[in-house]
Protein backbone atom coordinates (compact mmCIF):
# COMPACT_ATOMS: atom_id res chain seq x y z
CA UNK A 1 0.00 0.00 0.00
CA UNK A 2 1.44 3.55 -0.68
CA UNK A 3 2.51 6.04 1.86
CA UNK A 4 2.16 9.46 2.27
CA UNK A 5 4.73 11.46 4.38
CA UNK A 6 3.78 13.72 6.63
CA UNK A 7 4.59 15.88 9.56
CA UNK A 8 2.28 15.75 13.19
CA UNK A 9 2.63 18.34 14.85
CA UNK A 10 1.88 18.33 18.93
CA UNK A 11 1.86 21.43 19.73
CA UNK A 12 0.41 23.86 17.05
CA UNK A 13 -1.16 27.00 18.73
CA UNK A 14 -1.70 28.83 15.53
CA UNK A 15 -2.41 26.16 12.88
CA UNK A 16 -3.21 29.04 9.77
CA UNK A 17 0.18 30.20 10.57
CA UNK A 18 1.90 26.69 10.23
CA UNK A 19 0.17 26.38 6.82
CA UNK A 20 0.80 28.99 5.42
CA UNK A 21 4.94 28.55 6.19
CA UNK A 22 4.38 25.01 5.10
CA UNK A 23 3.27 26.46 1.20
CA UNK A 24 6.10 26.45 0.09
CA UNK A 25 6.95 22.71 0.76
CA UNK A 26 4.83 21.20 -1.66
CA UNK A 27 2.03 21.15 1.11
CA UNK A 28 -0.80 18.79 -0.10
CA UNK A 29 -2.77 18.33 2.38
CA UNK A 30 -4.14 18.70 6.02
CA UNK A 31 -6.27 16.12 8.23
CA UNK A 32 -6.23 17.81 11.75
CA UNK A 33 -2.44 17.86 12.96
CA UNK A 34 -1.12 15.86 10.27
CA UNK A 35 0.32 17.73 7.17
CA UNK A 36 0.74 15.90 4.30
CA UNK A 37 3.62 16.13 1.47
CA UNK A 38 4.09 15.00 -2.24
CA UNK A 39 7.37 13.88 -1.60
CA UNK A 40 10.03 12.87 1.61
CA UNK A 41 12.18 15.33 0.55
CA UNK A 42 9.61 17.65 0.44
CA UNK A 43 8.69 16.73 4.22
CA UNK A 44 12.29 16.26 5.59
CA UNK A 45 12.58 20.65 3.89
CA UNK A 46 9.66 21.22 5.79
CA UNK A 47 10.85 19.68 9.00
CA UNK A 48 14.24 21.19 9.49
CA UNK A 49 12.56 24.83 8.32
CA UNK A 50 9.94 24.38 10.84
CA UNK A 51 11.89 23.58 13.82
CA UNK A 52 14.22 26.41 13.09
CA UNK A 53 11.35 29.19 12.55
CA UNK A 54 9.36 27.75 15.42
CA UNK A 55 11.28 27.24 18.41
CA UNK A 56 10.49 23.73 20.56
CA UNK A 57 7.38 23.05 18.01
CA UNK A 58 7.03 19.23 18.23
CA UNK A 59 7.19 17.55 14.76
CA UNK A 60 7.19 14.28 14.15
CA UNK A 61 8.39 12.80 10.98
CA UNK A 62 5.94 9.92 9.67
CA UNK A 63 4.31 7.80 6.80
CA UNK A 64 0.81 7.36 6.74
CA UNK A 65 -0.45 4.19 4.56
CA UNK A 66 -3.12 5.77 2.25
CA UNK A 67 -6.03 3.90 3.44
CA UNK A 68 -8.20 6.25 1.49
CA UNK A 69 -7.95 8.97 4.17
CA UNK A 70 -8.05 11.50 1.43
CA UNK A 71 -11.14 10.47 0.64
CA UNK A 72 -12.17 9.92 4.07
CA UNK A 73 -11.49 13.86 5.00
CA UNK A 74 -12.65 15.14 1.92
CA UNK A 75 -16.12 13.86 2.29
CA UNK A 76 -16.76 16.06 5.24
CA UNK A 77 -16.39 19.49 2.62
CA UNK A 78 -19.76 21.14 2.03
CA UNK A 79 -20.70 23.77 -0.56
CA UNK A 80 -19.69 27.30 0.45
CA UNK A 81 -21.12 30.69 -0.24
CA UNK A 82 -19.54 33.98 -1.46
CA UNK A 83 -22.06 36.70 -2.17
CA UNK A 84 -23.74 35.48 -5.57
CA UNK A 85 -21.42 32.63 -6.08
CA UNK A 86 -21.93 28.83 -4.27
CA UNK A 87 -18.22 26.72 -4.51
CA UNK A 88 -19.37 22.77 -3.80
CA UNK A 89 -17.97 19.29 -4.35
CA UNK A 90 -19.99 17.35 -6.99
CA UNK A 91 -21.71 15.08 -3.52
CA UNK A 92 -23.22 18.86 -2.01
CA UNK A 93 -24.56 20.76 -5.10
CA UNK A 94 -26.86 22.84 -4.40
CA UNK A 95 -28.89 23.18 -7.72
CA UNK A 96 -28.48 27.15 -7.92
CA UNK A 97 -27.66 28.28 -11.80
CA UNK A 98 -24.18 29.98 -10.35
CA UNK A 99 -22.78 26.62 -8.44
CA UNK A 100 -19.38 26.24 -9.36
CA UNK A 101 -18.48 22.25 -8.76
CA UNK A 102 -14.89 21.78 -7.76
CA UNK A 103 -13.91 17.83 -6.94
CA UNK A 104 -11.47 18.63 -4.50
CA UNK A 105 -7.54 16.62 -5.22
CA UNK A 106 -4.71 15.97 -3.29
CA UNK A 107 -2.95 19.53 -2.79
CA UNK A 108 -5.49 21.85 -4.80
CA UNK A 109 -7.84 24.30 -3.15
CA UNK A 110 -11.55 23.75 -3.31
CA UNK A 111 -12.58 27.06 -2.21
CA UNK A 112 -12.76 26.79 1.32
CA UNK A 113 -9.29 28.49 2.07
CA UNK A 114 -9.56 31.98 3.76
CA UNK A 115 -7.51 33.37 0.70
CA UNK A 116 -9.88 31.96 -2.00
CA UNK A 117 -12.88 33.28 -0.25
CA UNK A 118 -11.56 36.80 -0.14
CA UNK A 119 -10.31 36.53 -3.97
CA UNK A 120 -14.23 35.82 -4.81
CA UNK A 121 -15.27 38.37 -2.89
CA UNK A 122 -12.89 40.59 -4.61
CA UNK A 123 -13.85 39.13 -8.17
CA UNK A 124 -17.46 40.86 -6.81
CA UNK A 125 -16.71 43.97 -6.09
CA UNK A 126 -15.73 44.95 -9.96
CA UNK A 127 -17.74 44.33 -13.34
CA UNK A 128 -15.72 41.78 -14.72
CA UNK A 129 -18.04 40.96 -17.73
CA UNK A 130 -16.74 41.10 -20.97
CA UNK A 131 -13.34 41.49 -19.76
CA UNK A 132 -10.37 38.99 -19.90
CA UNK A 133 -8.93 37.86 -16.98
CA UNK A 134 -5.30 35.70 -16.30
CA UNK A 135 -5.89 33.57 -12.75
CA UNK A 136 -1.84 33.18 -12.08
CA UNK A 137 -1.08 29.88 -10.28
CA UNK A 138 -4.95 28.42 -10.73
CA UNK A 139 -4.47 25.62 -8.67
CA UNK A 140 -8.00 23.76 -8.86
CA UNK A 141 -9.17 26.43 -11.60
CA UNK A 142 -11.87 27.71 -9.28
CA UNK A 143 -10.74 31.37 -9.57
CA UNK A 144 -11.11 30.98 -13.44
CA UNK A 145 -14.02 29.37 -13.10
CA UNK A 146 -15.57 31.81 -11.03
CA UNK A 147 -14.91 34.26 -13.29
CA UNK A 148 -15.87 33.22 -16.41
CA UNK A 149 -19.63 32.35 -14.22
CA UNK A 150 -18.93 36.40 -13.69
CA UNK A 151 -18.91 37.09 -17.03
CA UNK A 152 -15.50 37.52 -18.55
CA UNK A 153 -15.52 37.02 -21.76
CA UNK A 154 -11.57 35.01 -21.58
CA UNK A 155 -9.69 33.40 -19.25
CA UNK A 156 -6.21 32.23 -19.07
CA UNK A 157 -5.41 29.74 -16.51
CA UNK A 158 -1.51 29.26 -15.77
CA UNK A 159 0.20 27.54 -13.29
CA UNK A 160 3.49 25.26 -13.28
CA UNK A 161 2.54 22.41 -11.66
CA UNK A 162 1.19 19.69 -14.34
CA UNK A 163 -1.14 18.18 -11.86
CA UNK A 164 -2.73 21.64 -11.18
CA UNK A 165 -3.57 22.01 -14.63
CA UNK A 166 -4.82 18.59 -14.71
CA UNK A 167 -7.46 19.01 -12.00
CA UNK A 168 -7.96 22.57 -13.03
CA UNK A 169 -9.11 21.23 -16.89
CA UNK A 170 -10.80 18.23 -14.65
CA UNK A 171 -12.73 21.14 -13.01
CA UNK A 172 -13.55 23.46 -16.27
CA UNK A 173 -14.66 19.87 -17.73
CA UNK A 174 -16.99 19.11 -14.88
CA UNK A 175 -18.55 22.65 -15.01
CA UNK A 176 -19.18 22.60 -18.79
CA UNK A 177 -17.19 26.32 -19.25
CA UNK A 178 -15.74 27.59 -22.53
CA UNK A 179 -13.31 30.36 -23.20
CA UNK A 180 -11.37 28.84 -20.27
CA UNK A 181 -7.45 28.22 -21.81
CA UNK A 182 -5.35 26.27 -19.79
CA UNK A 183 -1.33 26.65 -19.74
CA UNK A 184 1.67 24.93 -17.84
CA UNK A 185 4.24 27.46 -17.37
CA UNK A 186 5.98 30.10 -14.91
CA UNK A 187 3.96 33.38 -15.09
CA UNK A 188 7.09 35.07 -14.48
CA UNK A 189 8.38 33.97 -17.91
CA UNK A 190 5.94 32.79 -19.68
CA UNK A 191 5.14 34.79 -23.37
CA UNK A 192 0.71 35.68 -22.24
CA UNK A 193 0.04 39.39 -23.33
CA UNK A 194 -2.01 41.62 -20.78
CA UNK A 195 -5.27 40.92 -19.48
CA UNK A 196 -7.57 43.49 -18.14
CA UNK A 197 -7.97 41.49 -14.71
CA UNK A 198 -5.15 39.31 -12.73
CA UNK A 199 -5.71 37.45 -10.30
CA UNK A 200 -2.81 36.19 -8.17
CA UNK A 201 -3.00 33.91 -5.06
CA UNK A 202 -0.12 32.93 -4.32
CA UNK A 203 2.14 33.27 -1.41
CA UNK A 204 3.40 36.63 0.38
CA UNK A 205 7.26 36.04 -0.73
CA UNK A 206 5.90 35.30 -4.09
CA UNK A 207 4.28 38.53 -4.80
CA UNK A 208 6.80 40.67 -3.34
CA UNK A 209 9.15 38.92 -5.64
CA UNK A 210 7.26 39.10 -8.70
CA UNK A 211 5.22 42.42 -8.04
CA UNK A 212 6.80 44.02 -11.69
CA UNK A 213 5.97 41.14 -13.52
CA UNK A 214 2.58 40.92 -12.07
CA UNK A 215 1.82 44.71 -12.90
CA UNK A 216 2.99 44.18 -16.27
CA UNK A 217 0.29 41.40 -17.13
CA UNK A 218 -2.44 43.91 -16.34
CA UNK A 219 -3.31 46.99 -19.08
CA UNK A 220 -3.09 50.47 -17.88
CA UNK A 221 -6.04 51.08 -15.51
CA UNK A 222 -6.77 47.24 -15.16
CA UNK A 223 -6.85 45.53 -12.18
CA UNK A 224 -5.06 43.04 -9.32
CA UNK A 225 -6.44 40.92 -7.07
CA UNK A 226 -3.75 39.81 -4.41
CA UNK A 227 -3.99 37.30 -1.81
CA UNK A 228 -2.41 34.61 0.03
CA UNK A 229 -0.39 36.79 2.43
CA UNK A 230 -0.95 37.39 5.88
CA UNK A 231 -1.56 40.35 7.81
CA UNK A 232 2.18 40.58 9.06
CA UNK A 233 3.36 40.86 5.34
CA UNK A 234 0.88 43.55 4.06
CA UNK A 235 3.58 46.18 4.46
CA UNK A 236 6.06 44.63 2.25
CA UNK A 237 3.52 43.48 -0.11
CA UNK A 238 2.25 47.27 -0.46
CA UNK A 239 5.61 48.12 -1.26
CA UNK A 240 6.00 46.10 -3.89
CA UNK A 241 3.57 46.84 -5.37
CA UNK A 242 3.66 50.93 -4.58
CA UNK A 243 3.35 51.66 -8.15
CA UNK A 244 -0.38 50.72 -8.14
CA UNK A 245 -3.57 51.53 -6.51
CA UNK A 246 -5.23 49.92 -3.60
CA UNK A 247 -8.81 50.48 -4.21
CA UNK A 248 -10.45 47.54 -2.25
CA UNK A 249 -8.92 45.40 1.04
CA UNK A 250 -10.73 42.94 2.81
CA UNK A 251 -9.62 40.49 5.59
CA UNK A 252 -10.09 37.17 6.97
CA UNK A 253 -8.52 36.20 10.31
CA UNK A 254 -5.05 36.76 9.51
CA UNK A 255 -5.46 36.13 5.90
CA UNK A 256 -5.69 39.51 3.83
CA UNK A 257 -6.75 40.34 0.02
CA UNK A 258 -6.38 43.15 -2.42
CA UNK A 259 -7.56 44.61 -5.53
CA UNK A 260 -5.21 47.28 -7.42
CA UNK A 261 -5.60 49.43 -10.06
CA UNK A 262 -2.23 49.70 -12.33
């Protein structure tokens, strides 16, 4: 039977903040204190970063037969909602004309992260119909879903990860959108044009390094949707990004989202 490694953690008094350091490790999953990775190396990173940024945290090293507990932990999601839109997996649909079905997959979001909530929200708070839209590291495509269900009239859908794109095109499929393109590649690098929306959630290091890049992927007087940084990082982030707008900020816990105007 195959194994999953993972990390359990004993002592974890602020969980969101463990995640989110995590991120960067190839994080695919959570089932209460476990955290799961794609890979040993991947967990063994994660370890010896964890114990260094988090002083006499207990974290044990293990492997977890697979005994479906994906499955298992998954099964307990039910539909969310975000002003007009409804995110469920395909066993909680709730039969409004705006559902947007996401089958949730080992390390991709299915809507019910802090970060993707606010991003919705965000997609909201602008007329996005009839404009095109880039959703930069798409994950489970819900973000491009969502806003094609909004009304934009193109969306791009990149991220570098082939499995992303995989359950992100599993996810377009299931929803029956169009005008949905799908690309593996680095944003950063990647040959796309401009788009007159981009979303980004990503992680707070990741923004502040690519804030130029980012800006240059939306037209003059288009827009940015940032999230996937906490509250402690919104300083830097605003720096980077200095050159733009902030006309809309919302915030979840510690998690915090923005939309710019280049």
């Amino acid at each position: 039977m195959r194994t999953w490694p993972a990390l359990e953690i004993q002592q974890a008094d602020d969980d969101e903040l463990i995640q989110a350091f995590l991120i960067d490790f190839n994080l695919a999953a959570i089932e209460g204190f476990r955290f799961f990775f794609l890979t040993t190396d991947d967990r063994d990173r994660a370890a010896a970063a964890l114990r260094a940024e988090f002083r006499g945290i207990d974290a044990q090293s293990i492997d977890v037969p697979d005994g479906d507990w994906a499955a298992r932990s998954q099964a307990a999601l039910r539909a969310i909602t975000v002003g007009a839109l409804t995110i469920a997996p395909p066993w909680n649909v709730e039969g409004r004309p705006s559902t947007i079905v996401i089958q949730p997959s080992m390390g991709f979001g299915t809507g019910h992260h802090a970060t993707t909530r606010l991003c919705l929200a965000a997609l909201q708070e602008i007329d996005v119909r009839g404009r095109t839209v880039i959703d930069v590291g798409t994950g489970s495509g819900v973000l491009a879903i969502a806003a094609r269900r909004l009304g934009a009239s193109g969306v791009l859908a990149i991220d570098d990860d082939p499995d992303a794109i995989a359950a992100a095109e599993a996810n377009v499929a299931l929803n029956h959108e169009s005008r949905i393109a799908l690309e593996i590649g680095d944003f950063r690098s990647a040959k796309i044009g401009q788009f007159d929306l981009v979303t980004a959630n990503l992680t707070g290091a990741l923004l502040i390094a690519s804030a130029e890049r980012l800006e240059s992927l939306a037209i003059p007087g288009g827009h940015l949707i940032l999230s996937g940084f906490m509250d402690h990082e919104e300083r830097e982030v605003l720096r980077a990004f200095e050159g733009s707008t902030v006309e809309w900020r919302a915030q979840e816990g510690e998690w915090v989202c923005f939309r710019l105007t280049v």
